[in-house]
N, C-alpha and C. Protein backbone atom coordinates (compact mmCIF):
# COMPACT_ATOMS: atom_id res chain seq x y z
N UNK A 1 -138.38 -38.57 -9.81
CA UNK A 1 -137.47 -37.68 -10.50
C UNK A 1 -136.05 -38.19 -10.31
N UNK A 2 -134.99 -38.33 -11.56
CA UNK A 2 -134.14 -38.96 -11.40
C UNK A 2 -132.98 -37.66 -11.28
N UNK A 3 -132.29 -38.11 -9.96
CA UNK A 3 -131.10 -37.38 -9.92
C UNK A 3 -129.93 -37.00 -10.26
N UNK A 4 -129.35 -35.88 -11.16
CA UNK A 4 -128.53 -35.47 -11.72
C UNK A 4 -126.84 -36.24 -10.73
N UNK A 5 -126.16 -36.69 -11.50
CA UNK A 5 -125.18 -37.64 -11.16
C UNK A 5 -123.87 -36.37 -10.93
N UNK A 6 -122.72 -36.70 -10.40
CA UNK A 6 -122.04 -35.44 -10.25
C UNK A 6 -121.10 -35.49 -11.71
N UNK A 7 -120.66 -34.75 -12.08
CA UNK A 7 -119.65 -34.96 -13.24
C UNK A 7 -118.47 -34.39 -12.90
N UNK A 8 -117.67 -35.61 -13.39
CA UNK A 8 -115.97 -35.45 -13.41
C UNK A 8 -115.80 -34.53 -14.67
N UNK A 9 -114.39 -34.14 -14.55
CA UNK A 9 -113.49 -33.56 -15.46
C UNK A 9 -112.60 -34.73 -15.82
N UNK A 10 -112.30 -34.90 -17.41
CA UNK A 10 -111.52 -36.06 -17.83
C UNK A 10 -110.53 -35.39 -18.23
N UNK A 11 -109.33 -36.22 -18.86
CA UNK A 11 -108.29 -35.53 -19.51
C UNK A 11 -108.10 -33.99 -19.21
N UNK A 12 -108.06 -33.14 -18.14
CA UNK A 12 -107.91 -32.43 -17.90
C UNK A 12 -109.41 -30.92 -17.99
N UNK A 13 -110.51 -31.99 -18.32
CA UNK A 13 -111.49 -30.72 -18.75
C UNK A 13 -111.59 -31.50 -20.19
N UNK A 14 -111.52 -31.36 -20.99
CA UNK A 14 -111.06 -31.67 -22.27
C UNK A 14 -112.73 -32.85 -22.45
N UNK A 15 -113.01 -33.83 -21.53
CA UNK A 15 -114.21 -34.52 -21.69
C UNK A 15 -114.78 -34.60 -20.15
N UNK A 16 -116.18 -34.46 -20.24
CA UNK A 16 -116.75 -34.08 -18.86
C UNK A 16 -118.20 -35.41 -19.02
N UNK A 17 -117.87 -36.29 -17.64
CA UNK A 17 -118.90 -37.60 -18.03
C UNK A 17 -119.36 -37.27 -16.39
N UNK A 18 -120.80 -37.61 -16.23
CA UNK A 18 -121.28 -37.99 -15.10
C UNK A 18 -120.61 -39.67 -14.64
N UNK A 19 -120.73 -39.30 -13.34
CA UNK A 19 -120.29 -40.76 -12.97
C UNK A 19 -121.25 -40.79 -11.57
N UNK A 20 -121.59 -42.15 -10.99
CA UNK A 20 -122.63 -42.57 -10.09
C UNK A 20 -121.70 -41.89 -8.82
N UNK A 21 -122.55 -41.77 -7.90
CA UNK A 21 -121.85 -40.96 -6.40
C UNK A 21 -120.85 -42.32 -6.37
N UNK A 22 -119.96 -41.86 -5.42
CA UNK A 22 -119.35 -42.93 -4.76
C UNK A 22 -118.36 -43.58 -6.00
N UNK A 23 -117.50 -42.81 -6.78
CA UNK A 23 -116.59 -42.89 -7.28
C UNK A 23 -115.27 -42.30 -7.04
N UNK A 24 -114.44 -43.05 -6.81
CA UNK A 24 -113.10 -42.62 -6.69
C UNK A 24 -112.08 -42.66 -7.69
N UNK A 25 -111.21 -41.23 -8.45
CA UNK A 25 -110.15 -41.12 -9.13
C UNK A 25 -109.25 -41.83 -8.71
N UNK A 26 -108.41 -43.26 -9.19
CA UNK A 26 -107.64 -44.09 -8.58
C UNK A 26 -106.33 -43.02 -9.12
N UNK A 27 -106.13 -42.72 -9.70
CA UNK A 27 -105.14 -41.83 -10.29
C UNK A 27 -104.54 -40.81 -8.97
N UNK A 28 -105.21 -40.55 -8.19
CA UNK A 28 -104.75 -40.03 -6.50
C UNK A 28 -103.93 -40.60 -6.00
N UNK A 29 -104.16 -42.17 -5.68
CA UNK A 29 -103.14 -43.29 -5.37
C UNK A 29 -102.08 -44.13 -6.16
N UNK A 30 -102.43 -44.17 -7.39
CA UNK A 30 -101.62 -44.93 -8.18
C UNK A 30 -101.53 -44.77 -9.53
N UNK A 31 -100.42 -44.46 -10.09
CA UNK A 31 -100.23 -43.59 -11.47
C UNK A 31 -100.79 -44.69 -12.42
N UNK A 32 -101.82 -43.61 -13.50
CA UNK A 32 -102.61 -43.89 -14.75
C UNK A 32 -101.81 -43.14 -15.80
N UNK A 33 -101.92 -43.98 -16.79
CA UNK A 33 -101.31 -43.61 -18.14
C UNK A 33 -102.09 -42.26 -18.88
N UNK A 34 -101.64 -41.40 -18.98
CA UNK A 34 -101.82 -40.44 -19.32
C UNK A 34 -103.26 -40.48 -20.08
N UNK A 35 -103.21 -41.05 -21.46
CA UNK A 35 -104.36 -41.65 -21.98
C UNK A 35 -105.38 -42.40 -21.64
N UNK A 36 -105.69 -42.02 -20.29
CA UNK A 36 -106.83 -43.25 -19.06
C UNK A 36 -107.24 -42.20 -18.25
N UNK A 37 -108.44 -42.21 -17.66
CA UNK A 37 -108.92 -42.24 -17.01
C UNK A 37 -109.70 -43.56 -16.17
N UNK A 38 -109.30 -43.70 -14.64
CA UNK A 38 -109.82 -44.68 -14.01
C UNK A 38 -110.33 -44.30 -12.82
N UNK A 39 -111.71 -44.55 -12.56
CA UNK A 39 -112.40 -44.85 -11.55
C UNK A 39 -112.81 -46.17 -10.77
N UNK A 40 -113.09 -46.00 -9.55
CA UNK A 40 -113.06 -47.11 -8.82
C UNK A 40 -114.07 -46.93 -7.94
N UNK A 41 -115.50 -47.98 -7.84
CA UNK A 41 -116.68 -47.51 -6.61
C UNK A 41 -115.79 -47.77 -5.18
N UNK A 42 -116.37 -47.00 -4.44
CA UNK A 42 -115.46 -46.74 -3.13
C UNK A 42 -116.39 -47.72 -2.55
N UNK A 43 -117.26 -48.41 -2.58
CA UNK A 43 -118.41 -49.03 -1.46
C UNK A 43 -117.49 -50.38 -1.03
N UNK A 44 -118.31 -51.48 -0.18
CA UNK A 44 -117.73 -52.17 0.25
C UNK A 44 -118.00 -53.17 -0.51
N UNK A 45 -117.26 -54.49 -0.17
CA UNK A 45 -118.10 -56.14 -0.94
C UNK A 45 -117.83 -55.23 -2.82
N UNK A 46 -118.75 -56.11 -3.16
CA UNK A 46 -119.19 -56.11 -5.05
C UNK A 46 -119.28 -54.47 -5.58
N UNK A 47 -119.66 -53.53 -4.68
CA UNK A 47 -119.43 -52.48 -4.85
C UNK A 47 -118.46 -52.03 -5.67
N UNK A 48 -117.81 -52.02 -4.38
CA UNK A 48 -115.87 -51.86 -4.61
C UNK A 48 -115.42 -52.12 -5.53
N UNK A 49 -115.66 -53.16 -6.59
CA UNK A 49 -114.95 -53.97 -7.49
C UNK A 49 -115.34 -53.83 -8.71
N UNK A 50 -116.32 -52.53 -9.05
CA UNK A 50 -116.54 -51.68 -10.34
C UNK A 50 -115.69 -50.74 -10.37
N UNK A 51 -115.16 -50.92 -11.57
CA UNK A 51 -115.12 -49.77 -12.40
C UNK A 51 -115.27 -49.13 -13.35
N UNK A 52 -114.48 -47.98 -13.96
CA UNK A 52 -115.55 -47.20 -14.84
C UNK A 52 -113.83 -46.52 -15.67
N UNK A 53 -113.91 -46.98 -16.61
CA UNK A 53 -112.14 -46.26 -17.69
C UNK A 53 -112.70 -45.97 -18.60
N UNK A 54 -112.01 -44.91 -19.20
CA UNK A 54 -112.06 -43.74 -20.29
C UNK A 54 -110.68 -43.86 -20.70
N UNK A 55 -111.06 -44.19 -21.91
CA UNK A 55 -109.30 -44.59 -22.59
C UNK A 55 -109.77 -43.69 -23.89
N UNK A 56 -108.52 -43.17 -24.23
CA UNK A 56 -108.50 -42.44 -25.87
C UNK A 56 -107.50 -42.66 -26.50
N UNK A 57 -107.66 -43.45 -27.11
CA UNK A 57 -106.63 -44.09 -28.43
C UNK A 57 -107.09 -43.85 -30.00
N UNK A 58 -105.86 -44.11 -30.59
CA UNK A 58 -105.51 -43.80 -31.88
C UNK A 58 -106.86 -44.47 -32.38
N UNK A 59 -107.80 -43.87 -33.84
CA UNK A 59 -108.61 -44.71 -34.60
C UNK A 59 -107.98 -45.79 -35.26
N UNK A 60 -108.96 -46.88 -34.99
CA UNK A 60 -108.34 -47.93 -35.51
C UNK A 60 -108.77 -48.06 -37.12
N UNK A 61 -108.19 -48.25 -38.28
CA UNK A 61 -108.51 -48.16 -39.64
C UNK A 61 -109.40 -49.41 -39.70
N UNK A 62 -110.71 -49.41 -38.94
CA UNK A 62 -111.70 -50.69 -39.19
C UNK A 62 -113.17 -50.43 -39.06
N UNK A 63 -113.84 -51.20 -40.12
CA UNK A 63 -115.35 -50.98 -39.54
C UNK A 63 -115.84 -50.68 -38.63
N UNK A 64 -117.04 -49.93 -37.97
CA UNK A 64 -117.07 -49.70 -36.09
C UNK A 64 -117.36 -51.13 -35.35
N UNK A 65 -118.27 -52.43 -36.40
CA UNK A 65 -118.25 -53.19 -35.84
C UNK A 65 -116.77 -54.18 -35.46
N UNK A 66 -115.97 -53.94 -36.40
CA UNK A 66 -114.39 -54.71 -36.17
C UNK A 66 -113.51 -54.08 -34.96
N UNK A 67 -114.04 -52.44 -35.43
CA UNK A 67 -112.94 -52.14 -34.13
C UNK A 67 -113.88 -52.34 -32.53
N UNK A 68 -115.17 -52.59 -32.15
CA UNK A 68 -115.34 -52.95 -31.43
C UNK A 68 -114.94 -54.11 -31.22
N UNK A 69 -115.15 -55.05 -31.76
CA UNK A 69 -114.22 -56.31 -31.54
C UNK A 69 -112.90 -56.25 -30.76
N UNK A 70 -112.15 -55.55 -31.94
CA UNK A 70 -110.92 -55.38 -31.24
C UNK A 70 -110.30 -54.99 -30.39
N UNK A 71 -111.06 -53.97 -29.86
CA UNK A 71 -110.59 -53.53 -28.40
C UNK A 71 -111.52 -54.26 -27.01
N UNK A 72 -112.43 -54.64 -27.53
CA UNK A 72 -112.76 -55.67 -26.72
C UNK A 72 -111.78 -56.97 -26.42
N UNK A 73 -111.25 -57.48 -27.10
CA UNK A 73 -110.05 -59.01 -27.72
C UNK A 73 -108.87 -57.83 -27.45
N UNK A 74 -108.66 -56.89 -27.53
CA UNK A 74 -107.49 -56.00 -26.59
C UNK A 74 -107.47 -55.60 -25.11
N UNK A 75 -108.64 -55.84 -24.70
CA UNK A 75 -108.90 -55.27 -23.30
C UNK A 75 -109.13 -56.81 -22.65
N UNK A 76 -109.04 -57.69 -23.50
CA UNK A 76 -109.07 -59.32 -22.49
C UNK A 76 -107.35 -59.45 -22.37
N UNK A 77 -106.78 -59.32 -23.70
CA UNK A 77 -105.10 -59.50 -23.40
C UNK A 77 -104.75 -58.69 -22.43
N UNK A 78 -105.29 -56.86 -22.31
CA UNK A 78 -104.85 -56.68 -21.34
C UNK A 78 -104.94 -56.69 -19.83
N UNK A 79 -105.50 -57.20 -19.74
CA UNK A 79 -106.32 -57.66 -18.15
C UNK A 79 -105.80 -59.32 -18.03
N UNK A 80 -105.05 -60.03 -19.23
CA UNK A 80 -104.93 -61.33 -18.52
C UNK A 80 -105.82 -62.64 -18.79
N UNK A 81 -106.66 -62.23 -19.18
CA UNK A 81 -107.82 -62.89 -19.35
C UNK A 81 -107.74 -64.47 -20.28
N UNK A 82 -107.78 -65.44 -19.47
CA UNK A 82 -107.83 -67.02 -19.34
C UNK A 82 -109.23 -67.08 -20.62
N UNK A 83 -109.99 -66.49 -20.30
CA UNK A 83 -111.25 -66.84 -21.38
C UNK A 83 -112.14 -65.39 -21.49
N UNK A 84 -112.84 -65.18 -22.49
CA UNK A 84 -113.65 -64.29 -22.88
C UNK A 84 -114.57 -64.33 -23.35
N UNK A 85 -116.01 -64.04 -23.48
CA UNK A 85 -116.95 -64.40 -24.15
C UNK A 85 -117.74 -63.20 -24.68
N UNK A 86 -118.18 -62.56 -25.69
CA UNK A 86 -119.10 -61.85 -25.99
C UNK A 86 -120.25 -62.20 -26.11
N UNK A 87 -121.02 -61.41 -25.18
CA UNK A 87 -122.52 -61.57 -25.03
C UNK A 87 -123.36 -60.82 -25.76
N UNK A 88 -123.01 -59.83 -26.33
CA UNK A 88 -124.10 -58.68 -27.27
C UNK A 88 -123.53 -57.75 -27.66
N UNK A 89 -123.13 -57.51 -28.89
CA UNK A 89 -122.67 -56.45 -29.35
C UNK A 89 -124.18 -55.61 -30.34
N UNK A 90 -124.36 -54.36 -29.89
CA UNK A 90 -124.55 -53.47 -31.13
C UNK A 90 -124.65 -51.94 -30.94
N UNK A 91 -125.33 -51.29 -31.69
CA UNK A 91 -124.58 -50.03 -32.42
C UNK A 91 -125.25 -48.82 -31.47
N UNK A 92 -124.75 -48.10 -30.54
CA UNK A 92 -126.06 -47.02 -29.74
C UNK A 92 -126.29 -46.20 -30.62
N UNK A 93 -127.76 -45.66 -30.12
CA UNK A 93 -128.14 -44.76 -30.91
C UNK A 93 -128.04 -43.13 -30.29
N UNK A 94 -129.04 -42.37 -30.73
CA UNK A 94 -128.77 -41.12 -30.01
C UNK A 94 -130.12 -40.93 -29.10
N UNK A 95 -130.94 -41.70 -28.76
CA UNK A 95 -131.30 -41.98 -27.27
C UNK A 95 -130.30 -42.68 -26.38
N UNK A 96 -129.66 -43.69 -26.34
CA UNK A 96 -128.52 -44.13 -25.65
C UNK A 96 -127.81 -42.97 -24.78
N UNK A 97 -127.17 -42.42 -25.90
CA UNK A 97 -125.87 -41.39 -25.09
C UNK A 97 -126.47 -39.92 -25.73
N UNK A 98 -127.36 -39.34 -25.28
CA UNK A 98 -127.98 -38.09 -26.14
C UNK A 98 -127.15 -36.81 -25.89
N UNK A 99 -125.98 -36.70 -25.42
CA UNK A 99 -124.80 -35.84 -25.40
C UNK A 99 -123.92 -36.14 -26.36
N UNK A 100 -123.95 -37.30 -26.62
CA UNK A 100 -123.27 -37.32 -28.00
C UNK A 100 -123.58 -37.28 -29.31
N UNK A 101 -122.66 -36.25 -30.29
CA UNK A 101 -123.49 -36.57 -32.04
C UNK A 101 -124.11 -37.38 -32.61
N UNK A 102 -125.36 -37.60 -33.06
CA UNK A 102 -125.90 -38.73 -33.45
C UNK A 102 -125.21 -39.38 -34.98
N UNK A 103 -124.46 -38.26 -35.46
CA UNK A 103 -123.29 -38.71 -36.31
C UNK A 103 -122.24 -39.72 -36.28
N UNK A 104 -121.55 -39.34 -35.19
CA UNK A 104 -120.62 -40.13 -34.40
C UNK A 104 -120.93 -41.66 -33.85
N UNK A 105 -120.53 -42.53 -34.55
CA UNK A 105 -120.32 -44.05 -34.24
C UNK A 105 -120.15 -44.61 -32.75
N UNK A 106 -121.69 -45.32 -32.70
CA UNK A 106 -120.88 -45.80 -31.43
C UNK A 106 -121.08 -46.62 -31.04
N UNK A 107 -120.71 -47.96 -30.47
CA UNK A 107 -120.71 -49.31 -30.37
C UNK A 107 -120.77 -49.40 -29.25
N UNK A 108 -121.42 -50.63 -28.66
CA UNK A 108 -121.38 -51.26 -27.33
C UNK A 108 -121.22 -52.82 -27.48
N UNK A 109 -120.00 -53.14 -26.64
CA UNK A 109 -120.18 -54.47 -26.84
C UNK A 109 -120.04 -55.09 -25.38
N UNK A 110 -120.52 -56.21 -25.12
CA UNK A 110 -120.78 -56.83 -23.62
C UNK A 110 -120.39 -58.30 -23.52
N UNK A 111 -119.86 -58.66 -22.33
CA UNK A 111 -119.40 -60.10 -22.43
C UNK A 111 -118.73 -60.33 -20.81
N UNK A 112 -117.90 -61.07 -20.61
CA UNK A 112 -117.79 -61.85 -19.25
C UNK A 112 -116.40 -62.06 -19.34
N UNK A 113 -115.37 -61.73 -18.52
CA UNK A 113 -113.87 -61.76 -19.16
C UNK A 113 -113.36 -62.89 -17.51
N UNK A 114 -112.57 -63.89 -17.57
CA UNK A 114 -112.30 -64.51 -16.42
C UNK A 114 -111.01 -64.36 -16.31
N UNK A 115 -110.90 -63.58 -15.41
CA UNK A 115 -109.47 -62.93 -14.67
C UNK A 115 -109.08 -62.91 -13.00
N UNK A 116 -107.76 -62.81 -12.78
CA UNK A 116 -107.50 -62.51 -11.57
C UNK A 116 -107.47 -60.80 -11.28
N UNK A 117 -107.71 -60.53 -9.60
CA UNK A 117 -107.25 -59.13 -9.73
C UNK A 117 -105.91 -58.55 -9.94
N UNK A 118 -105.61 -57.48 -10.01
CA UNK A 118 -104.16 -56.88 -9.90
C UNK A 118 -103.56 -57.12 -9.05
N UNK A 119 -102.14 -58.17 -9.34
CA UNK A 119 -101.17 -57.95 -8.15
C UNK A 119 -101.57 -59.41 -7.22
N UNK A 120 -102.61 -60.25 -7.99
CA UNK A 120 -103.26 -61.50 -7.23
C UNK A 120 -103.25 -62.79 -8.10
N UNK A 121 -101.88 -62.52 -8.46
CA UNK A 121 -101.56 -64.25 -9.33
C UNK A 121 -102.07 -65.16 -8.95
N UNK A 122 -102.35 -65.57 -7.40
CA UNK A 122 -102.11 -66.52 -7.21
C UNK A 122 -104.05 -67.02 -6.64
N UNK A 123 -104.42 -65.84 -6.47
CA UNK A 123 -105.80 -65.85 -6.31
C UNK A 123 -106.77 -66.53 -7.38
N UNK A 124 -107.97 -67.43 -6.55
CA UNK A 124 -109.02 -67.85 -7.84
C UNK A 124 -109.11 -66.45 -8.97
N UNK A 125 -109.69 -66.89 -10.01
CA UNK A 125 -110.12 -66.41 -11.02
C UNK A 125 -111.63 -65.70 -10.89
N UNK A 126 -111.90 -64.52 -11.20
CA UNK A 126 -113.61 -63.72 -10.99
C UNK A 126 -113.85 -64.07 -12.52
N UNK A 127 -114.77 -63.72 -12.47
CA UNK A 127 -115.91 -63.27 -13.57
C UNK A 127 -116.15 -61.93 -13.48
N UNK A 128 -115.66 -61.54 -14.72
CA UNK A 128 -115.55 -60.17 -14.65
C UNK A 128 -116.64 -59.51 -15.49
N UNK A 129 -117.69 -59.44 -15.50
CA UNK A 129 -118.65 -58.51 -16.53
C UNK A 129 -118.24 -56.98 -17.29
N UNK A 130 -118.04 -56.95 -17.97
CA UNK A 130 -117.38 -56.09 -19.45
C UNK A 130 -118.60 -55.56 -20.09
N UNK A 131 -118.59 -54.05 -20.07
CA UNK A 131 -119.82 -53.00 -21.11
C UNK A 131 -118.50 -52.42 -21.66
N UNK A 132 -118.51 -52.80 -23.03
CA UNK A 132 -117.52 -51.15 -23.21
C UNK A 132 -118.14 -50.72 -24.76
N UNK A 133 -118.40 -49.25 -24.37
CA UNK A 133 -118.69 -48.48 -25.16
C UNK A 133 -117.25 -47.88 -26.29
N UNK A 134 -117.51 -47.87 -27.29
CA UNK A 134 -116.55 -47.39 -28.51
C UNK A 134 -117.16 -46.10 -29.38
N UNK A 135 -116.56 -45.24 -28.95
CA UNK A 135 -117.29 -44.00 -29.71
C UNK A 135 -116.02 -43.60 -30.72
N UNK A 136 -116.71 -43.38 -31.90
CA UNK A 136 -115.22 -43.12 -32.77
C UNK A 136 -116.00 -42.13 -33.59
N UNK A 137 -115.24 -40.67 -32.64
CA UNK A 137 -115.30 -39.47 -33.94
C UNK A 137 -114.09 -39.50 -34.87
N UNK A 138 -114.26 -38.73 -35.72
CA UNK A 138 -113.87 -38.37 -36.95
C UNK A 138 -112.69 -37.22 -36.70
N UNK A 139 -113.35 -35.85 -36.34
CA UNK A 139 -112.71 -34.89 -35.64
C UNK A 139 -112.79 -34.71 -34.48
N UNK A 140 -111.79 -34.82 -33.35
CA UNK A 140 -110.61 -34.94 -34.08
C UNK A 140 -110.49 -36.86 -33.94
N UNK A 141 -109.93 -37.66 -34.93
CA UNK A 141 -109.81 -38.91 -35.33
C UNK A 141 -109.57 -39.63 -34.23
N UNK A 142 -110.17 -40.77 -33.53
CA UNK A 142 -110.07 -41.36 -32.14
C UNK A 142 -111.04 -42.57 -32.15
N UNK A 143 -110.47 -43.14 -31.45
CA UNK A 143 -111.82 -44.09 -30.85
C UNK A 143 -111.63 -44.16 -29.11
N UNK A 144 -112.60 -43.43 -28.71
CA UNK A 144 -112.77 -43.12 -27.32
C UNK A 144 -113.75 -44.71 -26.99
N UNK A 145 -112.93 -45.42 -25.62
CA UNK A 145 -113.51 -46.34 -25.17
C UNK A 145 -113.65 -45.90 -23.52
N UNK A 146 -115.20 -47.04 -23.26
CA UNK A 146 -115.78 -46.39 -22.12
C UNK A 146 -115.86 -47.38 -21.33
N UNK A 147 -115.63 -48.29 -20.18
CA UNK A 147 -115.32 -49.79 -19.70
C UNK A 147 -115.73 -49.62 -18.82
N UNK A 148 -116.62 -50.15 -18.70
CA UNK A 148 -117.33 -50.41 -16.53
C UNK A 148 -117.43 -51.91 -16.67
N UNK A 149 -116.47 -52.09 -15.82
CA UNK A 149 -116.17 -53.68 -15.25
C UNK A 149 -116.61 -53.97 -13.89
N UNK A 150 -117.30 -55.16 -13.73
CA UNK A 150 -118.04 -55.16 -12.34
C UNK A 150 -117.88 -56.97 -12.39
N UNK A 151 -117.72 -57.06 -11.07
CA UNK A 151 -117.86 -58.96 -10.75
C UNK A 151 -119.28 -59.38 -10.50
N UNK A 152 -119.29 -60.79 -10.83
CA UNK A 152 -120.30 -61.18 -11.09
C UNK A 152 -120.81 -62.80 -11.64
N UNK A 153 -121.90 -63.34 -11.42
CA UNK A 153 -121.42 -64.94 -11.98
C UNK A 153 -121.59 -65.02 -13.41
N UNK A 154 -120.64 -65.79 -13.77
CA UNK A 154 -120.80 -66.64 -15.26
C UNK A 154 -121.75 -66.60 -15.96
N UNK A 155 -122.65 -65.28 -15.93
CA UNK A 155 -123.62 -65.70 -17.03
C UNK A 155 -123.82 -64.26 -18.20
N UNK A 156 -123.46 -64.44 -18.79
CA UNK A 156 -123.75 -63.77 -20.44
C UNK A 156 -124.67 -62.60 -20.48
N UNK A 157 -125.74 -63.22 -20.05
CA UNK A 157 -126.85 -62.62 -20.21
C UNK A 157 -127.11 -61.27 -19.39
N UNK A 158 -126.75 -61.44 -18.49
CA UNK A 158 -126.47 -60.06 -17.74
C UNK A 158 -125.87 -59.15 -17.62
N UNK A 159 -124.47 -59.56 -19.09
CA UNK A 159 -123.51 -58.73 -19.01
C UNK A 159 -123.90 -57.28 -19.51
């Protein structure tokens, strides 16, 4: 029997997501842009170095497959990212995320982003493994993105 996960409050209540035990609101310690939500696994080693963002931005005027693209190729500029690769993009259904409208668009795209951490210029480069989910309702008009980033080696296939 699989165990019910605890659920956060997002944006104030406003969106309510389970998240795995052993998540921490970084937003306690260090100011998030209003439009973010960020979590961080509290564990030690590889643990530690997931996370889990809820971003809500403006709809982008593009196919669901383009604007997944694009905020994927937006979320490598913003992280820094030396190289990027997409490993699998396609479309969830409503077994996937069954809390959400089966109306409502929603994309997953996956890939391997090679970056330093925050604040660690000078540090080697990780391999960063990238899921991000793109849900774009209608009402009210958005494309809600969902990012769990975790380290990991160079390979695609696992992303």
């Amino acid at each position: 029997v699989q165990q019910a996960m605890p659920v956060a409050e997002l944006f104030g209540g406003g969106i309510r997501a389970e998240l795995p035990e052993g998540f921490d609101d970084i937003s306690k310690v260090r100011d998030v842009p209003d439009h973010q939500e960020v979590y961080v696994g509290s564990g030690r080693g590889a643990e530690g170095d997931v996370s889990v963002i809820v971003e809500l931005l403006d709809r982008e005027d593009q196919d669901d497959v383009s604007a997944a693209a694009y905020h994927f190729d937006e979320l490598s500029k913003g992280n820094s990212a030396s190289r990027s690769t997409v490993a699998k993009m396609e479309p969830l259904g409503h077994r996937d995320v069954p809390r959400i409208r089966g109306d409502i668009p929603k994309m997953l795209i996956t890939g391997v982003q090679g970056v330093r951490k925050f604040g660690q210029e000078d540090a080697p480069e990780d391999n960063v493994h990238v899921a991000l989910a793109v849900i774009r309702p209608t009402e009210p008009s958005a494309d809600i993105l969902v990012c769990v980033n975790y380290p990991g080696p160079d390979d695609c296939a696992e992303a």
